[in-house]
N, C-alpha and C. Protein backbone atom coordinates (compact mmCIF):
# COMPACT_ATOMS: atom_id res chain seq x y z
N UNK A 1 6.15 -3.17 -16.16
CA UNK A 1 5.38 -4.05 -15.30
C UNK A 1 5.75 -5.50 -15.59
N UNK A 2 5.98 -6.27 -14.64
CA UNK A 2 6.22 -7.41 -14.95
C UNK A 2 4.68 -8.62 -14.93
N UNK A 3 4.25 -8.84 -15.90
CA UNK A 3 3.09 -9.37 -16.23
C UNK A 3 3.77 -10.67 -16.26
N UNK A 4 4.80 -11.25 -16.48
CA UNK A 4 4.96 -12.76 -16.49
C UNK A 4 4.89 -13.24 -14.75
N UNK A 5 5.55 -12.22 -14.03
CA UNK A 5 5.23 -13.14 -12.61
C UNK A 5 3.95 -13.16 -12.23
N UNK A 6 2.99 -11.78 -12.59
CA UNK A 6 2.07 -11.59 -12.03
C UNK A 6 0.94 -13.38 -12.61
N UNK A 7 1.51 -13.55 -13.95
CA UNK A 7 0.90 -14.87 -14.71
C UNK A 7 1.27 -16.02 -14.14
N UNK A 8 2.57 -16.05 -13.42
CA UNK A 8 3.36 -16.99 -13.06
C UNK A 8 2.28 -17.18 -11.24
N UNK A 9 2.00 -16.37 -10.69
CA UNK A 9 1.28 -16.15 -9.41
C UNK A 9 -0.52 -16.63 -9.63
N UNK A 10 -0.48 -16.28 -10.86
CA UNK A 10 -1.91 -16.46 -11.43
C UNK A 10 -2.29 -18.33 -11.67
N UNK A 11 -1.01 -18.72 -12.40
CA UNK A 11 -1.12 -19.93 -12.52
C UNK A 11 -0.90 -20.49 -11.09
N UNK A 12 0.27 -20.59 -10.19
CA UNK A 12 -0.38 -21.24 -9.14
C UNK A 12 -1.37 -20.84 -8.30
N UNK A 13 -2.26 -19.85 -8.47
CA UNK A 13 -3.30 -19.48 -7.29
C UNK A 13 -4.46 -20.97 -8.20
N UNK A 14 -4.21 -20.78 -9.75
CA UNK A 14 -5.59 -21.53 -10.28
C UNK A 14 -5.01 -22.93 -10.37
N UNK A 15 -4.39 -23.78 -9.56
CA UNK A 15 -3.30 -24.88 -9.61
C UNK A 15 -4.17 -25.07 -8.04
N UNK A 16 -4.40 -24.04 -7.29
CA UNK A 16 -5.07 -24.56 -5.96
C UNK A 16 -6.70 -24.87 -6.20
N UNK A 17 -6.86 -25.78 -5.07
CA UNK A 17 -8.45 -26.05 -4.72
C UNK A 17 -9.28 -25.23 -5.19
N UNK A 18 -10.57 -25.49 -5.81
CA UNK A 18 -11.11 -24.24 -6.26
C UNK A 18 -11.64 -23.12 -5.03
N UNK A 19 -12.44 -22.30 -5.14
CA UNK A 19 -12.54 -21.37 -4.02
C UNK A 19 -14.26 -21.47 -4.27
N UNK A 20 -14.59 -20.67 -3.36
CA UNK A 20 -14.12 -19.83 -2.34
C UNK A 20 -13.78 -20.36 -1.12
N UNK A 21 -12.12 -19.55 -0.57
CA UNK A 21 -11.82 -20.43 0.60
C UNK A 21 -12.48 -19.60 1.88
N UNK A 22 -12.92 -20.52 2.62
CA UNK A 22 -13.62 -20.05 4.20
C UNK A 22 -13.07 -20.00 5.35
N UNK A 23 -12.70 -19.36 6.08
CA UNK A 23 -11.97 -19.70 7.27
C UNK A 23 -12.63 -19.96 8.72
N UNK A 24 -12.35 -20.74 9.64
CA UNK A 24 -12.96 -21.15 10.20
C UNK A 24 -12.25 -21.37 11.61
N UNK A 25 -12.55 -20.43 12.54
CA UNK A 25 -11.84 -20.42 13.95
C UNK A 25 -12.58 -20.94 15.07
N UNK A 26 -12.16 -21.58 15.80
CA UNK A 26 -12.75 -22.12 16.92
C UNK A 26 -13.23 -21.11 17.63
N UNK A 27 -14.27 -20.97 18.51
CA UNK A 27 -14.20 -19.96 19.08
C UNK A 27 -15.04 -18.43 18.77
N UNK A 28 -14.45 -18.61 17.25
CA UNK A 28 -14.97 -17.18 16.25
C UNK A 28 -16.16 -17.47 15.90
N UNK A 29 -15.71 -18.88 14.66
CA UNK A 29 -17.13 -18.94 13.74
C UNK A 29 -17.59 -20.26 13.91
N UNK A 30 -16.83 -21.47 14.99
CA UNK A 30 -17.60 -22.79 15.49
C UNK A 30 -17.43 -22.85 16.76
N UNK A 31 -18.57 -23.33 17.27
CA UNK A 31 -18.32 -23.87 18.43
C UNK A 31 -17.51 -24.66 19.18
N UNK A 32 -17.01 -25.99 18.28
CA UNK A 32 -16.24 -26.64 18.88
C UNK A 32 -14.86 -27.40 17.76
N UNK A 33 -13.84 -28.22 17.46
CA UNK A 33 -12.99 -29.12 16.63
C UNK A 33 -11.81 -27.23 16.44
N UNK A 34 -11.52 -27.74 15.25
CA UNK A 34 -9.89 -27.66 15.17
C UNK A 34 -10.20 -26.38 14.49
N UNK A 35 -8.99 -25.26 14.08
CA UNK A 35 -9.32 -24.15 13.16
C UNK A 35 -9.08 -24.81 11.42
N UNK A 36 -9.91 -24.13 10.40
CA UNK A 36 -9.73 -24.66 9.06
C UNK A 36 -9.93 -24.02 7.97
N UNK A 37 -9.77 -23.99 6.99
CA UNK A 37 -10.25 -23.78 5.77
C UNK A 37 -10.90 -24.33 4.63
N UNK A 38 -11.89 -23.86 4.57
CA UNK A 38 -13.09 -25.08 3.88
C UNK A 38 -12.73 -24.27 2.39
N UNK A 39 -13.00 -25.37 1.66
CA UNK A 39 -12.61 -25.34 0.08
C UNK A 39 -13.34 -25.87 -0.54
N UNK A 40 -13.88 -25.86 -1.66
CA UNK A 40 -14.42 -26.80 -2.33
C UNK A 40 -13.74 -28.21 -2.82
N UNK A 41 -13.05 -28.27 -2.44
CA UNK A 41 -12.48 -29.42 -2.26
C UNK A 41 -12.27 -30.17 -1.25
N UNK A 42 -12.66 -29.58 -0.02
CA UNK A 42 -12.06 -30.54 1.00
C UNK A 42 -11.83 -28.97 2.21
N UNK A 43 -11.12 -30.03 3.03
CA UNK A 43 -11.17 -28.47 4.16
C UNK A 43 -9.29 -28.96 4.46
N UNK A 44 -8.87 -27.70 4.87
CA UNK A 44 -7.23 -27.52 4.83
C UNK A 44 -7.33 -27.41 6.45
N UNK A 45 -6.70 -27.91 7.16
CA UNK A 45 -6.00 -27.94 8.56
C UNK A 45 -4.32 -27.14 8.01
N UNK A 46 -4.25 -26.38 9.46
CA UNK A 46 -3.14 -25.77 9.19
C UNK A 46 -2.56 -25.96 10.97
N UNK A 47 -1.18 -26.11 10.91
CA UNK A 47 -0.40 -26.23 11.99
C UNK A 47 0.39 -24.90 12.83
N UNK A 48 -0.11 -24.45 13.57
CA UNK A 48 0.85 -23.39 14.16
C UNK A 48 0.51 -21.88 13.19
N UNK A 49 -0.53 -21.98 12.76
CA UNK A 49 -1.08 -20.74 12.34
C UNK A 49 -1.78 -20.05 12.97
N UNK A 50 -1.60 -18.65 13.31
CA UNK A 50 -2.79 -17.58 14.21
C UNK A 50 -3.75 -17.50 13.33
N UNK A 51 -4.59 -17.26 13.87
CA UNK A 51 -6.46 -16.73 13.49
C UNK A 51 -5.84 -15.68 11.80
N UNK A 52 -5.17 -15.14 12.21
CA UNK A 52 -5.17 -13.82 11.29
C UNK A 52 -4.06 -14.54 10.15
N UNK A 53 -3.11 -15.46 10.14
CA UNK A 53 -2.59 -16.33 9.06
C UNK A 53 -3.18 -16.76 8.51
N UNK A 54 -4.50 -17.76 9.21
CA UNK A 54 -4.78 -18.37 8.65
C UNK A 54 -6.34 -17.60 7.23
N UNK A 55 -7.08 -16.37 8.10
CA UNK A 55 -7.98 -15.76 7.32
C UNK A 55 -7.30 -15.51 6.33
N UNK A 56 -5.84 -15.09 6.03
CA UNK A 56 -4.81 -14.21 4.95
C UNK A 56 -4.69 -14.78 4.18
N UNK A 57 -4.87 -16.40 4.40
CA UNK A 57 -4.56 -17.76 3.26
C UNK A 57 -5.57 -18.04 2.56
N UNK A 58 -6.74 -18.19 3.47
CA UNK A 58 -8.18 -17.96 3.13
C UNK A 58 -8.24 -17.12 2.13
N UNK A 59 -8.50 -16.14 2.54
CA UNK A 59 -9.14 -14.94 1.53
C UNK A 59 -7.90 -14.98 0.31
N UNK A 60 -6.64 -15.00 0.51
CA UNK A 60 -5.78 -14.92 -0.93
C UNK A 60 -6.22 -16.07 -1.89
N UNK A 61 -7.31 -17.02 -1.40
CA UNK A 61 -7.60 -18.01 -2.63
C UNK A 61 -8.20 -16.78 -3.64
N UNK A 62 -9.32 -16.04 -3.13
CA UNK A 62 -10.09 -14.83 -4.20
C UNK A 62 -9.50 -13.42 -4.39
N UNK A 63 -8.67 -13.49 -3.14
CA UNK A 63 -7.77 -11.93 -3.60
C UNK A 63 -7.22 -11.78 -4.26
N UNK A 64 -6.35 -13.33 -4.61
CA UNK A 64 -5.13 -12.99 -5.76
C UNK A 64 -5.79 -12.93 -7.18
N UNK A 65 -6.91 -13.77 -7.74
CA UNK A 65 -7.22 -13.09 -9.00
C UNK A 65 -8.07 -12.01 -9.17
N UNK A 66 -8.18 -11.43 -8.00
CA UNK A 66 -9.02 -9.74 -8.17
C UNK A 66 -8.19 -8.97 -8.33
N UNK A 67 -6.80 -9.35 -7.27
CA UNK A 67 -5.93 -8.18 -7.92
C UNK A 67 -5.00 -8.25 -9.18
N UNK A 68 -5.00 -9.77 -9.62
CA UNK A 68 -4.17 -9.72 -11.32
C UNK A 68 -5.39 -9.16 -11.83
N UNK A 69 -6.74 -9.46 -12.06
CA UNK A 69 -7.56 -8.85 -12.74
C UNK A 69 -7.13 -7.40 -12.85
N UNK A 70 -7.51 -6.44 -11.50
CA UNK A 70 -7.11 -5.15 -11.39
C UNK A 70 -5.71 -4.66 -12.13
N UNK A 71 -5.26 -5.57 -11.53
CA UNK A 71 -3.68 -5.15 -12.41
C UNK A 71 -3.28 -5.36 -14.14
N UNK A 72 -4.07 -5.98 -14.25
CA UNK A 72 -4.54 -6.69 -15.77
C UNK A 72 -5.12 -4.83 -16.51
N UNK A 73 -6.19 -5.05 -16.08
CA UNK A 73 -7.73 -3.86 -16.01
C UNK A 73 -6.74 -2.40 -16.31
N UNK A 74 -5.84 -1.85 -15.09
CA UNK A 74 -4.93 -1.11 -15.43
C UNK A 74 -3.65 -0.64 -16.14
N UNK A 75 -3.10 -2.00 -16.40
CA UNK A 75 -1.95 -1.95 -17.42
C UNK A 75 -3.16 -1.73 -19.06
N UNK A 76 -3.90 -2.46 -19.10
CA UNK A 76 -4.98 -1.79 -20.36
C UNK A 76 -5.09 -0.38 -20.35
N UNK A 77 -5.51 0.13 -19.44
CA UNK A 77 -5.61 1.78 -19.50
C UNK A 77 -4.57 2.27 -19.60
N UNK A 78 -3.61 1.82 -19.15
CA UNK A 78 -2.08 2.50 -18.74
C UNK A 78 -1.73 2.39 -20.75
N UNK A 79 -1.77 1.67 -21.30
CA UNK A 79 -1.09 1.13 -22.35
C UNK A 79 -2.23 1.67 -23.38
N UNK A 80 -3.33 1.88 -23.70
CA UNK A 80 -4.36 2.52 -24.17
C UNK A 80 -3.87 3.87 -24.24
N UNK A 81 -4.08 4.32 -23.14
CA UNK A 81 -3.96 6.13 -22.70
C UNK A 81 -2.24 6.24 -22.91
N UNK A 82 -1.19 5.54 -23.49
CA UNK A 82 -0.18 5.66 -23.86
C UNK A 82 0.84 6.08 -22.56
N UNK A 83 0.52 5.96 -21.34
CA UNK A 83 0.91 6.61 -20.14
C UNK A 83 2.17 5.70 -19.76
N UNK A 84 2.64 5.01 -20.31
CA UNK A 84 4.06 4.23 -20.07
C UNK A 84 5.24 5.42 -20.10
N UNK A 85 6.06 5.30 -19.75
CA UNK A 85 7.26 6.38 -19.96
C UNK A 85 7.26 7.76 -19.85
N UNK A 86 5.81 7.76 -19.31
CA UNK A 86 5.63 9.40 -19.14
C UNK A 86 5.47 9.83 -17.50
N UNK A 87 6.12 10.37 -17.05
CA UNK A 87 6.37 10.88 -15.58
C UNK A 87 5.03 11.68 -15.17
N UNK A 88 4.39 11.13 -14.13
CA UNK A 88 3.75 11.77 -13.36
C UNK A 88 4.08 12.85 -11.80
N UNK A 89 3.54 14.22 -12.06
CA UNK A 89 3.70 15.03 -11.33
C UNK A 89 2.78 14.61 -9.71
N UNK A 90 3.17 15.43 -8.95
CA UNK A 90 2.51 15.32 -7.35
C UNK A 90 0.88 15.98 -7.48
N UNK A 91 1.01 16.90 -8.12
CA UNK A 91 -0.91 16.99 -8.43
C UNK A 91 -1.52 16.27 -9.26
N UNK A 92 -1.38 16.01 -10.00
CA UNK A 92 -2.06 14.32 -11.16
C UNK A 92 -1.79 12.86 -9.64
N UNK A 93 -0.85 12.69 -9.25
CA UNK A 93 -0.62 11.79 -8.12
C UNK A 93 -1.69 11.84 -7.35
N UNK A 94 -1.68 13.14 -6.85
CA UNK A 94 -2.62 13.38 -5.14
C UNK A 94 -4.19 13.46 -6.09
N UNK A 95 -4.44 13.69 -7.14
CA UNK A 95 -6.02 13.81 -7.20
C UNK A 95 -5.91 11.68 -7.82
N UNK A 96 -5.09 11.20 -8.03
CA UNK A 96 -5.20 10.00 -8.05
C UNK A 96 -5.71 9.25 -6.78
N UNK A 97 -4.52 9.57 -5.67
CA UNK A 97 -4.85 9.18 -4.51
C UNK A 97 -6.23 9.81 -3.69
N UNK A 98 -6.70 10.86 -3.90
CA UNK A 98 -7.82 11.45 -3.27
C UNK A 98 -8.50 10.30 -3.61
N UNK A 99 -8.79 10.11 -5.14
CA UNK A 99 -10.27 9.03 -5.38
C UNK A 99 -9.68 7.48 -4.78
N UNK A 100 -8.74 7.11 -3.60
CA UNK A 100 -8.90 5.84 -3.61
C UNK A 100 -7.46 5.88 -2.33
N UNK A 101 -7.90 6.77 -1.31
CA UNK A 101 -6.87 6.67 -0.78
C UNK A 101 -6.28 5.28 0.11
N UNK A 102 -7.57 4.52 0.33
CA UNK A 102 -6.46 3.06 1.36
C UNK A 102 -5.67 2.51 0.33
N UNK A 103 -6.20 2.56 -0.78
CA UNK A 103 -4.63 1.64 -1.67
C UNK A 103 -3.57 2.05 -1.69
N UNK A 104 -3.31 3.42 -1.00
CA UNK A 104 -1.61 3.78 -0.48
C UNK A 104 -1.53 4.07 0.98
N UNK A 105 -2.60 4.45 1.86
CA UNK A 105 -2.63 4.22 2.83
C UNK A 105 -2.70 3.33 4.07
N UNK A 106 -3.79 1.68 3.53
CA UNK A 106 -4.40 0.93 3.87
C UNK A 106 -5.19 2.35 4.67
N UNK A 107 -5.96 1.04 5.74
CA UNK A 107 -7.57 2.00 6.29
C UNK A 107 -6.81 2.91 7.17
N UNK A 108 -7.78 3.97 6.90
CA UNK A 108 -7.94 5.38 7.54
C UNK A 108 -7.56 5.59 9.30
N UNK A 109 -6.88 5.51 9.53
CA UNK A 109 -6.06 5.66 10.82
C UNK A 109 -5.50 6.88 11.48
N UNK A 110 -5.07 7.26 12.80
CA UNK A 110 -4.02 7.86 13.08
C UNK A 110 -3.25 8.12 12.57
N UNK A 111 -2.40 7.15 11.83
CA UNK A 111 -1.28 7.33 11.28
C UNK A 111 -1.05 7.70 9.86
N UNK A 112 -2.49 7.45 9.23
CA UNK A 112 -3.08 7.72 7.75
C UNK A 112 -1.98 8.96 6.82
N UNK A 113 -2.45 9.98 7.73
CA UNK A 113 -1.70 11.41 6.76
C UNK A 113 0.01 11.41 6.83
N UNK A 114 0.39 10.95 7.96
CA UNK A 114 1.83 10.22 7.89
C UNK A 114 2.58 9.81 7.23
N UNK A 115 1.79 8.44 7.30
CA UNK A 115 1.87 7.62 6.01
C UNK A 115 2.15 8.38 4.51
N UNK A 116 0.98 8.89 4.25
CA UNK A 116 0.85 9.40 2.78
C UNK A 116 1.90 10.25 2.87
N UNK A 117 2.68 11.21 3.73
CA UNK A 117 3.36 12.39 3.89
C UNK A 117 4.70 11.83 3.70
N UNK A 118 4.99 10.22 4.61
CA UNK A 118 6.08 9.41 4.01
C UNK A 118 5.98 8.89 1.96
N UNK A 119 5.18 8.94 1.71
CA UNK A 119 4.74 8.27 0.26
C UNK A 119 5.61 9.41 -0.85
N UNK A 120 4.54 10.90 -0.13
CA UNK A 120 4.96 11.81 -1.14
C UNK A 120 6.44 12.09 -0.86
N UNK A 121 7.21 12.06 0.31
CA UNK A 121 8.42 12.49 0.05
C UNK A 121 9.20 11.28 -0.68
N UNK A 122 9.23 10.29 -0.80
CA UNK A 122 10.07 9.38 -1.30
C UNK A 122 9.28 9.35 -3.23
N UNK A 123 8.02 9.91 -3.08
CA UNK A 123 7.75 10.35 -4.52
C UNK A 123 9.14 11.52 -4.85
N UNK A 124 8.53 12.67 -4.38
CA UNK A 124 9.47 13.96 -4.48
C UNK A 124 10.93 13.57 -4.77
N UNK A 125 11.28 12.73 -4.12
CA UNK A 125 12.70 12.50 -3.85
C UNK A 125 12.93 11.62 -5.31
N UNK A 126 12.49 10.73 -5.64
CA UNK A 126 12.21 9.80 -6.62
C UNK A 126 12.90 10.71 -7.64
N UNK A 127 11.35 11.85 -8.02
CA UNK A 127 11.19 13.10 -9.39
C UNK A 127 12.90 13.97 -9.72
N UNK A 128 12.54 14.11 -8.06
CA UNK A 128 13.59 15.33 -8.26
C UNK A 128 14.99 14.56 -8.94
N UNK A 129 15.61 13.53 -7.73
CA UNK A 129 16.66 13.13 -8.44
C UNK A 129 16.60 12.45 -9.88
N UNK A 130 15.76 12.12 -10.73
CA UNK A 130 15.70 11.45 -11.88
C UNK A 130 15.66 12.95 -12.72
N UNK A 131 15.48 14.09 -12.36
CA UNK A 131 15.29 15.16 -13.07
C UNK A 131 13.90 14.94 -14.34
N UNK A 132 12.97 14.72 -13.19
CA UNK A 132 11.26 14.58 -13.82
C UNK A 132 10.49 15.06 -12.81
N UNK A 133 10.73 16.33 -12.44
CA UNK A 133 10.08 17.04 -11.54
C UNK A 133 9.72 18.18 -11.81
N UNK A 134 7.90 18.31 -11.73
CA UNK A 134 7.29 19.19 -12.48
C UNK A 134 7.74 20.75 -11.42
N UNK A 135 7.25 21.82 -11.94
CA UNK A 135 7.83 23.18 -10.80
C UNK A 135 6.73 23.13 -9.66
N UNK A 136 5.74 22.71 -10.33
CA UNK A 136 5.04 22.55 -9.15
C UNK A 136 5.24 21.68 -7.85
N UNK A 137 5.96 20.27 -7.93
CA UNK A 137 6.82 19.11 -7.67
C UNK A 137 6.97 20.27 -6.26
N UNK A 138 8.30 21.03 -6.94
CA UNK A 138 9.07 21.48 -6.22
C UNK A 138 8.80 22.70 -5.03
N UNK A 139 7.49 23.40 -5.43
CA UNK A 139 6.66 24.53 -4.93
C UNK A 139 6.49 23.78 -3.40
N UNK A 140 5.43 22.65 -3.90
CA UNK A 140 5.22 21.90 -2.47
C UNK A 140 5.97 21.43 -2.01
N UNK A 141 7.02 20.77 -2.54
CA UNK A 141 8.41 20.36 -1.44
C UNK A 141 8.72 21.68 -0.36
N UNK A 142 8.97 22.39 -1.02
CA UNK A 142 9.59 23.95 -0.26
C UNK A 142 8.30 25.04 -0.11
N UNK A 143 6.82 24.91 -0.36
CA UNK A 143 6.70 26.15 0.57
C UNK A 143 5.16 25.76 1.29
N UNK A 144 4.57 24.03 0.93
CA UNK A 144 3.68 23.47 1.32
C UNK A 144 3.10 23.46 2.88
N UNK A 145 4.66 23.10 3.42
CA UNK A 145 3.81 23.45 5.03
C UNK A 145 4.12 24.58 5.26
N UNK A 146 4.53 25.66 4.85
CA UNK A 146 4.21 27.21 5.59
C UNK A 146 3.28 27.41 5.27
N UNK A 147 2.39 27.09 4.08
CA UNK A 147 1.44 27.70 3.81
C UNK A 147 0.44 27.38 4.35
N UNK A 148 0.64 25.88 4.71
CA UNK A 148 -0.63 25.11 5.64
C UNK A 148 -1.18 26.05 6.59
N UNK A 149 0.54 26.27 7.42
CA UNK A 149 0.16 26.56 8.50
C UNK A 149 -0.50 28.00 8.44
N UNK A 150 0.35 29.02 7.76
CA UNK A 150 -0.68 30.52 7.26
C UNK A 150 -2.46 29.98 6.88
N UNK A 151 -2.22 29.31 6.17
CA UNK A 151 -4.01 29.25 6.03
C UNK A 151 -5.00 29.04 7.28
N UNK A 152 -3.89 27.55 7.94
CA UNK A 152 -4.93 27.43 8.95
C UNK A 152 -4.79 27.99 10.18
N UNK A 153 -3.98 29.25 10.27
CA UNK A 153 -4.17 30.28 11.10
C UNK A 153 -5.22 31.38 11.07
N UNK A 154 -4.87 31.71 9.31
CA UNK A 154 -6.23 32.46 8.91
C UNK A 154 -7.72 31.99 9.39
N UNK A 155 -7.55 31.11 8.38
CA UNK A 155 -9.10 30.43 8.29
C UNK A 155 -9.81 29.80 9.88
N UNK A 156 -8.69 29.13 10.54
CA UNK A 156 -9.21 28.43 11.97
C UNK A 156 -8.81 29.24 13.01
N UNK A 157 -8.59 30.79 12.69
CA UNK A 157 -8.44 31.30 14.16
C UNK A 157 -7.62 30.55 15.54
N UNK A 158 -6.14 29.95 14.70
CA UNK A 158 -5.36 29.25 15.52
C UNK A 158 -3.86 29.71 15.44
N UNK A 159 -3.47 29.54 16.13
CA UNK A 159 -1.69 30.38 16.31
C UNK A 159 -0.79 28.51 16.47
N UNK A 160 0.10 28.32 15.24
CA UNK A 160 0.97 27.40 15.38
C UNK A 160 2.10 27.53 15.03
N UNK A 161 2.88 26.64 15.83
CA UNK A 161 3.79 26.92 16.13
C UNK A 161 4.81 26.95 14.44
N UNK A 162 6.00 27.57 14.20
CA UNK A 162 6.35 27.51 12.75
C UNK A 162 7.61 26.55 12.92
N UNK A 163 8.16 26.23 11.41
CA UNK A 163 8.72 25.46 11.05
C UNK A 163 8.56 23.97 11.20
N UNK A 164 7.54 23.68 11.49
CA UNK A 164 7.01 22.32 11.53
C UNK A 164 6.41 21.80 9.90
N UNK A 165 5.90 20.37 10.16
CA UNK A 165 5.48 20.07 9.05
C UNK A 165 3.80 20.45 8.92
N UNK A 166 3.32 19.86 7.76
CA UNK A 166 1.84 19.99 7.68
C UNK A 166 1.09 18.88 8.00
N UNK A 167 1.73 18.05 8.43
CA UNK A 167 1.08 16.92 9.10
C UNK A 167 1.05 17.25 10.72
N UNK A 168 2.12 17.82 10.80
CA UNK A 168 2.24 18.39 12.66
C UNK A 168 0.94 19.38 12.64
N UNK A 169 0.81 20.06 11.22
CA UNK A 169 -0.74 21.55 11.73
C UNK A 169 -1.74 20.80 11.54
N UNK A 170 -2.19 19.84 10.30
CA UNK A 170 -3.37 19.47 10.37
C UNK A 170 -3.65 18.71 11.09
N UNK A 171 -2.63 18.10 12.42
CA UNK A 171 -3.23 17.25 13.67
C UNK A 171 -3.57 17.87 14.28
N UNK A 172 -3.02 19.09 14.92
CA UNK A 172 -3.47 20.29 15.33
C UNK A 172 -4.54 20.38 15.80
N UNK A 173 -5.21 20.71 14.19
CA UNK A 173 -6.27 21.49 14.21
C UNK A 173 -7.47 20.24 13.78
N UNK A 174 -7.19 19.21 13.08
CA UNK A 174 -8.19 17.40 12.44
C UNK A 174 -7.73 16.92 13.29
N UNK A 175 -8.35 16.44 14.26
CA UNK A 175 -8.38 15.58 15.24
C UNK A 175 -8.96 14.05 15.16
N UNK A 176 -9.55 13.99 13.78
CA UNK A 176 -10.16 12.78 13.35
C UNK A 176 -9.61 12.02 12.24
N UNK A 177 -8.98 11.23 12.16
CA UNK A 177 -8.14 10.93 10.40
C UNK A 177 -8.81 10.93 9.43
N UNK A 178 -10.11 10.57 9.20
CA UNK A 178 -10.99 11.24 7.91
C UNK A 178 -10.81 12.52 7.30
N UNK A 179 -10.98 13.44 8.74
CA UNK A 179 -11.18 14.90 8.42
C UNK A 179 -9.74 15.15 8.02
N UNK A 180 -9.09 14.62 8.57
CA UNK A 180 -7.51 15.37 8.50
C UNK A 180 -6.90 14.99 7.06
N UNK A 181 -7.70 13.97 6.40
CA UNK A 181 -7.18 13.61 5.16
C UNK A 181 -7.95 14.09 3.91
N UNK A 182 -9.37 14.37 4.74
CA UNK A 182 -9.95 15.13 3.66
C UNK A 182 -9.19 16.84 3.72
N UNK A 183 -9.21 17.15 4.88
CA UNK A 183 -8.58 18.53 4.82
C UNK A 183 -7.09 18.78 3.95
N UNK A 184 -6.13 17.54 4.36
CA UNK A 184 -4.96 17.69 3.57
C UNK A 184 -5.35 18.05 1.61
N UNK A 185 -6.37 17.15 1.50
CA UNK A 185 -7.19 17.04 -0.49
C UNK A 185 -7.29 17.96 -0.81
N UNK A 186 -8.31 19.09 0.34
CA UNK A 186 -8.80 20.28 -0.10
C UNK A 186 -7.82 21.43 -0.20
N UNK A 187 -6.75 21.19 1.30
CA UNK A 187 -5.45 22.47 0.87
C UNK A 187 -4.31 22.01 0.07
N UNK A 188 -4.47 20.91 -0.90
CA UNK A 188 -3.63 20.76 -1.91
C UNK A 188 -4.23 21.09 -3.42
N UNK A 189 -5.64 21.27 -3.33
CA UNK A 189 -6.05 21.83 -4.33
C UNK A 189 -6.13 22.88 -4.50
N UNK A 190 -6.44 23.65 -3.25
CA UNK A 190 -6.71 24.88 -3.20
C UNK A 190 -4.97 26.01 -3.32
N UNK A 191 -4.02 24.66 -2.63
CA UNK A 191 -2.35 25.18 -2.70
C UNK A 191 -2.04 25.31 -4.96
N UNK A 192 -2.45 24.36 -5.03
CA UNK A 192 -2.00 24.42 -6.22
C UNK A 192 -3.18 25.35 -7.45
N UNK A 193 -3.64 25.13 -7.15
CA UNK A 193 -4.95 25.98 -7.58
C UNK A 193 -4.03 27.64 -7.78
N UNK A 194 -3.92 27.79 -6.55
CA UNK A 194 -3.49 29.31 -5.88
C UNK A 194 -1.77 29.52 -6.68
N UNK A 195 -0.98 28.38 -6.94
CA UNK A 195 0.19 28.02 -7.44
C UNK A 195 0.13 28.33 -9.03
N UNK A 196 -0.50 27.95 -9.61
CA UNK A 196 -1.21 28.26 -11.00
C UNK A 196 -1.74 29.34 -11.63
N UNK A 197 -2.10 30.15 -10.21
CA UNK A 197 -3.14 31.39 -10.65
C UNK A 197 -2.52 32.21 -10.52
């Protein structure tokens, strides 16, 4: 981890105006004058910035030391629990990501299980070629979406089509991205569960 830039980012966020910064759109949150950012210091005019630049500048006055904090907070545990240099498998991963999925997803979308389905293969791909790939790693690479789809033929009384992925069945059949991401949690526990036993 590189902790000197993250210090190096730290020192100029606390080099700016103190916070909390406010953003302030014509239109949005005043009635009338220019768009801004109020500071405790003074208020920032910005030139040729959209609504959504300018909130991003705003809010990074308090985002950036929540997330060195966080990142701080976790290299402690990481370095505590001795977990440096030690390779993590795709089931320790996915029950990671279950408890906190927008921090690899951002928010819960359409495109949500996608996403994550892009994550884990460039994980997989990562393991395998470094030769740190647990057997289990490899179970779900090669037999994860047939099985999807066998289960949720069984279980949902649905006929799909084969050789597809498991993001193609659980749209299928989750029509809502919550459900479809909680459903992916439950048949990866229940896949590996069943993998084990």
């Amino acid at each position: 981890m590189e902790l000197q830039r993250i210090e190096e980012i730290v020192r100029r966020c606390s080099k700016a105006a103190e916070g909390p910064w406010i953003s302030f759109v014509e239109g949005r949150d005043h009635v009338c004058g220019s768009d801004f950012i109020r500071t405790a210091g003074g208020d920032i005019e910005l030139i040729g910035a959209t609504a959504d630049d300018q909130d991003f500048i705003a809010n990074a006055r308090q985002d950036i030391p929540w997330l060195a904090d966080e990142v701080y907070r976790l290299e402690r545990i990481l370095r505590d629990k001795g977990e440096y240099g030690r390779s993590v498998g795709l089931k320790a991963l996915l029950r990671r990501i279950k408890d906190r999925p927008q921090m690899f997803v951002g928010n819960i979308d359409e495109h949500s299980l996608e996403t994550l389905a892009h994550f884990i293969r460039g994980f997989l791909y990562s393991n395998i070629n470094a030769d740190r790939a647990e057997d289990c790693d490899l179970i779900f690479k090669h037999e994860f979406h047939d099985w999807v789809r066998d289960k949720l033929e069984k279980d949902r009384d649905v006929e799909l089509a084969s050789g597809r992925s498991y993001v193609f069945y659980l749209s299928e059949v989750f029509k809502e991205p919550k459900e479809r991401l909680d459903a992916f949690f439950e048949l990866c526990e229940e896949f590996f569960n069943e993998m084990s036993g």
